[in-house]
Protein backbone atom coordinates (compact mmCIF):
# COMPACT_ATOMS: atom_id res chain seq x y z
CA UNK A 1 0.00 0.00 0.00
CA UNK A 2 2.55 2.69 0.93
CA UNK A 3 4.78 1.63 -2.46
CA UNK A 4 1.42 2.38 -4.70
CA UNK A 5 0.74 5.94 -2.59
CA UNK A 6 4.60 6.70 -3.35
CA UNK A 7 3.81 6.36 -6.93
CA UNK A 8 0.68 8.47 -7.10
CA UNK A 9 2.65 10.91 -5.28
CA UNK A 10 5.64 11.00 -7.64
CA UNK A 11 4.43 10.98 -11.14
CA UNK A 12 6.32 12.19 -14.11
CA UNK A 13 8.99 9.13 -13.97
CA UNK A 14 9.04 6.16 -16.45
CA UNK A 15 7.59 2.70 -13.96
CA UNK A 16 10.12 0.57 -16.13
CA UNK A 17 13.67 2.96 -15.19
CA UNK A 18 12.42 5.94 -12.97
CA UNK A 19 13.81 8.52 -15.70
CA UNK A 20 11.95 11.72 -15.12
CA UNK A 21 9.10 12.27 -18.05
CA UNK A 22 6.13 10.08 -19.22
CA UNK A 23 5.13 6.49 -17.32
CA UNK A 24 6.92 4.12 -19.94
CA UNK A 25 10.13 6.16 -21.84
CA UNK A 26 11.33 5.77 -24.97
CA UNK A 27 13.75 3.32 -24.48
CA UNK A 28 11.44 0.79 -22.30
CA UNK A 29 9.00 1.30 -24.70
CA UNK A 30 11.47 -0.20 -27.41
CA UNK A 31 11.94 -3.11 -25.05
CA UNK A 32 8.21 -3.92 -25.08
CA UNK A 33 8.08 -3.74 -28.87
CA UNK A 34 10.18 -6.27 -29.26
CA UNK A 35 9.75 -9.70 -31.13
CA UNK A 36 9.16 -11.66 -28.03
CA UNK A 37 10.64 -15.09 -26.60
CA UNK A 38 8.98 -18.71 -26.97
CA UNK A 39 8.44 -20.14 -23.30
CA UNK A 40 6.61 -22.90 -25.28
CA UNK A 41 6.24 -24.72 -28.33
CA UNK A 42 2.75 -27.02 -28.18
CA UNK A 43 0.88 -25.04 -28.05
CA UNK A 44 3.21 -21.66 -28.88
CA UNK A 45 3.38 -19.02 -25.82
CA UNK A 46 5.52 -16.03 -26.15
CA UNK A 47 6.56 -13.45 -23.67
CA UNK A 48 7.88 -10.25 -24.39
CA UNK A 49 10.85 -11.03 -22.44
CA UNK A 50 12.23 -12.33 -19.78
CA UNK A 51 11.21 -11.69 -15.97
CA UNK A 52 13.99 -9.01 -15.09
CA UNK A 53 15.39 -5.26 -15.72
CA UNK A 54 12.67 -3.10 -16.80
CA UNK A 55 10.43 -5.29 -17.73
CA UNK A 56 10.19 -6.70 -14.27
CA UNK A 57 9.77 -3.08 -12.98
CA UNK A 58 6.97 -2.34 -15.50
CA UNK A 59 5.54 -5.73 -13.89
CA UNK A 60 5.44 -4.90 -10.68
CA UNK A 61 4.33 -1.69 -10.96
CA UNK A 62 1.13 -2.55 -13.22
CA UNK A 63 0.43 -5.27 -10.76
CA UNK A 64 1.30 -4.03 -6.91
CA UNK A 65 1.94 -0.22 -7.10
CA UNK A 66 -1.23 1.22 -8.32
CA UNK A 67 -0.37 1.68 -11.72
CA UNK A 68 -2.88 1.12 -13.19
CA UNK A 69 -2.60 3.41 -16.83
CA UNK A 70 0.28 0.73 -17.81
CA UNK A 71 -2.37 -1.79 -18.75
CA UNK A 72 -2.47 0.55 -22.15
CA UNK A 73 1.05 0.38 -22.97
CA UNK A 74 1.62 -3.35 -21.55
CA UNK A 75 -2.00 -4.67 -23.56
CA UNK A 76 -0.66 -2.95 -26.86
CA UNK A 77 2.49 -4.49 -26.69
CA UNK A 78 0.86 -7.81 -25.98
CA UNK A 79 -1.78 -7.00 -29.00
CA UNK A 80 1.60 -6.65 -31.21
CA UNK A 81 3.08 -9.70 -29.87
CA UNK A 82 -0.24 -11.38 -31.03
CA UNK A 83 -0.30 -9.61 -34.00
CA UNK A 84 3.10 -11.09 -34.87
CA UNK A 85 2.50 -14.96 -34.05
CA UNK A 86 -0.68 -15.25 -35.11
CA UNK A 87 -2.49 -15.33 -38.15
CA UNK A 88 -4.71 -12.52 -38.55
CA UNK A 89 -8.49 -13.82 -37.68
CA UNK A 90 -11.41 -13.90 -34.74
CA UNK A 91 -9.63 -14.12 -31.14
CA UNK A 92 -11.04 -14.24 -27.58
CA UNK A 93 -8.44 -13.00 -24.74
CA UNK A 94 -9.18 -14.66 -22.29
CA UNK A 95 -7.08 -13.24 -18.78
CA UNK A 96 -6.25 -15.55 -16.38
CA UNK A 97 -8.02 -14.33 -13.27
CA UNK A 98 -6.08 -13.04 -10.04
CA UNK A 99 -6.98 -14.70 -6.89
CA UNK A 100 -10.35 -12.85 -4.92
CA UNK A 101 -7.78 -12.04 -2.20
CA UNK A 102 -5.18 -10.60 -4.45
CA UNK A 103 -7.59 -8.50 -6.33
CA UNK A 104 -8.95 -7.31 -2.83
CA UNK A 105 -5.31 -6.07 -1.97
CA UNK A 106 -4.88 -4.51 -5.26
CA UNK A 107 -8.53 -3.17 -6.08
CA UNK A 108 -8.56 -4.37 -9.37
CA UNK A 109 -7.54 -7.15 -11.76
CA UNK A 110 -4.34 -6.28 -13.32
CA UNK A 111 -4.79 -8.97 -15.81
CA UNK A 112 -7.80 -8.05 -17.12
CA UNK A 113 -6.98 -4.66 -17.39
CA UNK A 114 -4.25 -5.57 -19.60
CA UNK A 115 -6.31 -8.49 -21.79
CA UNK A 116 -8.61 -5.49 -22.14
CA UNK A 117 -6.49 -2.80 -23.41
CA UNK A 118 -4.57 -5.53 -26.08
CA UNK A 119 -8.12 -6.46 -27.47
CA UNK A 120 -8.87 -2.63 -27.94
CA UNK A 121 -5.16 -2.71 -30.01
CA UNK A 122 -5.88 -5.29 -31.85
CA UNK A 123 -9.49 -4.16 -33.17
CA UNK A 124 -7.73 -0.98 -33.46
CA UNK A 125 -5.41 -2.71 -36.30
CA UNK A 126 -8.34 -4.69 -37.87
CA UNK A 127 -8.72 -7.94 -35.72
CA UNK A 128 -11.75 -9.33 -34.86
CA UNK A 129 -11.23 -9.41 -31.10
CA UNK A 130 -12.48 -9.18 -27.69
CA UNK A 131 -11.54 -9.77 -24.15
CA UNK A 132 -13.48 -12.42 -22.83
CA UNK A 133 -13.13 -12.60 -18.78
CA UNK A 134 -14.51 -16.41 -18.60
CA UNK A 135 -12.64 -17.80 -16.28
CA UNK A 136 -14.20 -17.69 -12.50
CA UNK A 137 -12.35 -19.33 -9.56
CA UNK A 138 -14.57 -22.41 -8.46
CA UNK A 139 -12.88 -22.02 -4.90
CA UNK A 140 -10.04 -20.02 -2.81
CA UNK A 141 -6.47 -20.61 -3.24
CA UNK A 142 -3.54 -19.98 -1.90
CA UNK A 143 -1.06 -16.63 -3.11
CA UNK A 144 1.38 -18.74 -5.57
CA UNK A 145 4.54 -16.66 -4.37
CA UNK A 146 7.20 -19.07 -2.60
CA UNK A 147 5.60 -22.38 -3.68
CA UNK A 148 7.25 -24.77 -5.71
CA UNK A 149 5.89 -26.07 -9.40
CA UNK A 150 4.18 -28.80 -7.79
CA UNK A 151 2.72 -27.08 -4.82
CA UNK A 152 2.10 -24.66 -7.36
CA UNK A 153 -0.09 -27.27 -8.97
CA UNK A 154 -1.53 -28.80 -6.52
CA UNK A 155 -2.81 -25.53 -5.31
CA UNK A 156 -4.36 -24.67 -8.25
CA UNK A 157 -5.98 -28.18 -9.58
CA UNK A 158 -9.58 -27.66 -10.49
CA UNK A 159 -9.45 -24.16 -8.93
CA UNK A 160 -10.93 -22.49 -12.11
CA UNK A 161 -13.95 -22.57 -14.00
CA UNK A 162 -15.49 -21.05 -17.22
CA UNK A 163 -18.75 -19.02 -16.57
CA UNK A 164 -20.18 -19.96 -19.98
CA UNK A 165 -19.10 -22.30 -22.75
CA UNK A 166 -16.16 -20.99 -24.88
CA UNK A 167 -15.86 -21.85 -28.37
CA UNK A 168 -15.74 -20.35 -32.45
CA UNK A 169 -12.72 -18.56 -32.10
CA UNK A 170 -8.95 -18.60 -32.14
CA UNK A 171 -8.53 -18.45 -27.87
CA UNK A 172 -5.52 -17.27 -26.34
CA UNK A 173 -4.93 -16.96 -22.72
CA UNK A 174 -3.13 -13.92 -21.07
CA UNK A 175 -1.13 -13.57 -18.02
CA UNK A 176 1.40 -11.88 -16.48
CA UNK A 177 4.24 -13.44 -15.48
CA UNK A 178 4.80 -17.32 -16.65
CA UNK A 179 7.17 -19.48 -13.84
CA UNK A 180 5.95 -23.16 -13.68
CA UNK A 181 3.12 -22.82 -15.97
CA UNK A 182 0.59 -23.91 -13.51
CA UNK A 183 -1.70 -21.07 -14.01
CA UNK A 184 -1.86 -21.50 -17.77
CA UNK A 185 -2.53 -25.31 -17.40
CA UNK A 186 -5.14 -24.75 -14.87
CA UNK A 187 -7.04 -22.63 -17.21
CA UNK A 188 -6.35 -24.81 -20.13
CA UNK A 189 -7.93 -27.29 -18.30
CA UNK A 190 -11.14 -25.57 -17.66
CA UNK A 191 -11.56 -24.07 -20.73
CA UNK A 192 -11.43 -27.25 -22.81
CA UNK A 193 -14.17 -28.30 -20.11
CA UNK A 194 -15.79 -25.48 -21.47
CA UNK A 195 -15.51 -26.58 -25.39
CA UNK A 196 -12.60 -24.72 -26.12
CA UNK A 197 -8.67 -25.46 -27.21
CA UNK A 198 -6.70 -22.64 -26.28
CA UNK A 199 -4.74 -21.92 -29.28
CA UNK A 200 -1.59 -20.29 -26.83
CA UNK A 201 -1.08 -17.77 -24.67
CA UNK A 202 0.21 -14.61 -24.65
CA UNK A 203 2.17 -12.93 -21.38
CA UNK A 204 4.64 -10.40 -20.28
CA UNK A 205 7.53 -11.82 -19.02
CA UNK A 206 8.92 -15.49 -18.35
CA UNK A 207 11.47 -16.42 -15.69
CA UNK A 208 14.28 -18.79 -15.99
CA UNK A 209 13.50 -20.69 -19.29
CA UNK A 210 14.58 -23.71 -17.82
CA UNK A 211 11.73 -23.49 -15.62
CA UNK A 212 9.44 -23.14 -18.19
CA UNK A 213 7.71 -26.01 -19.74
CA UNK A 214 5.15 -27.15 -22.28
CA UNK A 215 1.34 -27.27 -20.16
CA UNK A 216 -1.32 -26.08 -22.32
């Protein structure tokens, strides 16, 4: 809480380096424009890089210090990443929801924020697309920070459900921050319960890719 009011007190300096002028420079905005890295192959998720430097900053400031106006710069960078490795056509963004307690803490879910902004991008640039917040949790769960991939799992298994069936589109999921890949397979899971096969999955950053795997 007192990290976010620091940042609504301090405007006027770049969340990704701190350099005095507007809330994403010029030169973290080049980083987000990149072409991306694969976390997986079957089916294809891409980051826009991995989980450190500015990127991480930008992270963590969309997501725990009240800056909330990123989601526009972080959803069109994740609408060009989609743009890039996919084939122009229909797609639902679906976000992978935030737990009820972090969402509490934070007043709002970063995620969809984001999922939101990078649908408006992409029907901005012709694509057929929409957010589509499906995905309801089905019970509570634990915060994921400090737990293991499978504690990570374990926690999560059969923790998600979609709200109404899911299909007739190209469906990507979006998250944040990819480290096991339990939150993607969890809502894989439920949305092929729903009728759907998510096609990939689109999210900021990864960590080590060593830790990442293939779970969709």
């Amino acid at each position: 809480m007192f990290g976010a009011l620091v940042e609504l007190l301090l405007p006027g300096r770049c969340a990704g380096c701190r350099t005095p002028g507007p809330q994403v420079c010029a030169r973290c905005a080049g980083r987000l424009a990149g072409p991306g890295v694969a976390v997986a192959d079957r089916p294809p998720v891409w980051a826009l890089g991995d989980y450190e430097g500015a990127l991480r900053a930008l992270v963590l400031a969309h997501k725990e210090r009240g800056r909330a106006a990123l989601s526009v710069p972080l959803g069109r960078a994740l609408a060009g990443l989609v743009a890039a490795r996919w084939p122009m056509g229909p797609v639902l963004l679906v976000p992978v929801p935030s737990s009820r307690r972090a969402v509490r803490r934070r007043g709002r879910d970063a995620t969809l924020l984001m999922a939101g902004a990078a649908a408006a991008a992409l029907r901005e640039a012709g694509w057929a697309a929409r957010c589509a917040p499906v995905l309801r949790q089905r019970r509570g769960v634990a915060e994921q920070v400090g737990l293991g991939s499978a504690e990570r799992r374990a926690n999560l298994a059969g923790g998600l459900r979609a709200a109404r069936p899911v299909a007739g589109a190209s469906v990507l999921l979006v998250d944040d921050v990819v480290t096991t890949g339990a939150s993607l397979a969890e809502a894989g899971r439920a949305l092929r319960a729903a009728g759907a096969v998510p096609a990939g999955a689109v999210v900021l950053a990864r960590t080590e890719p060593s830790k990442s795997c293939d779970y969709l």
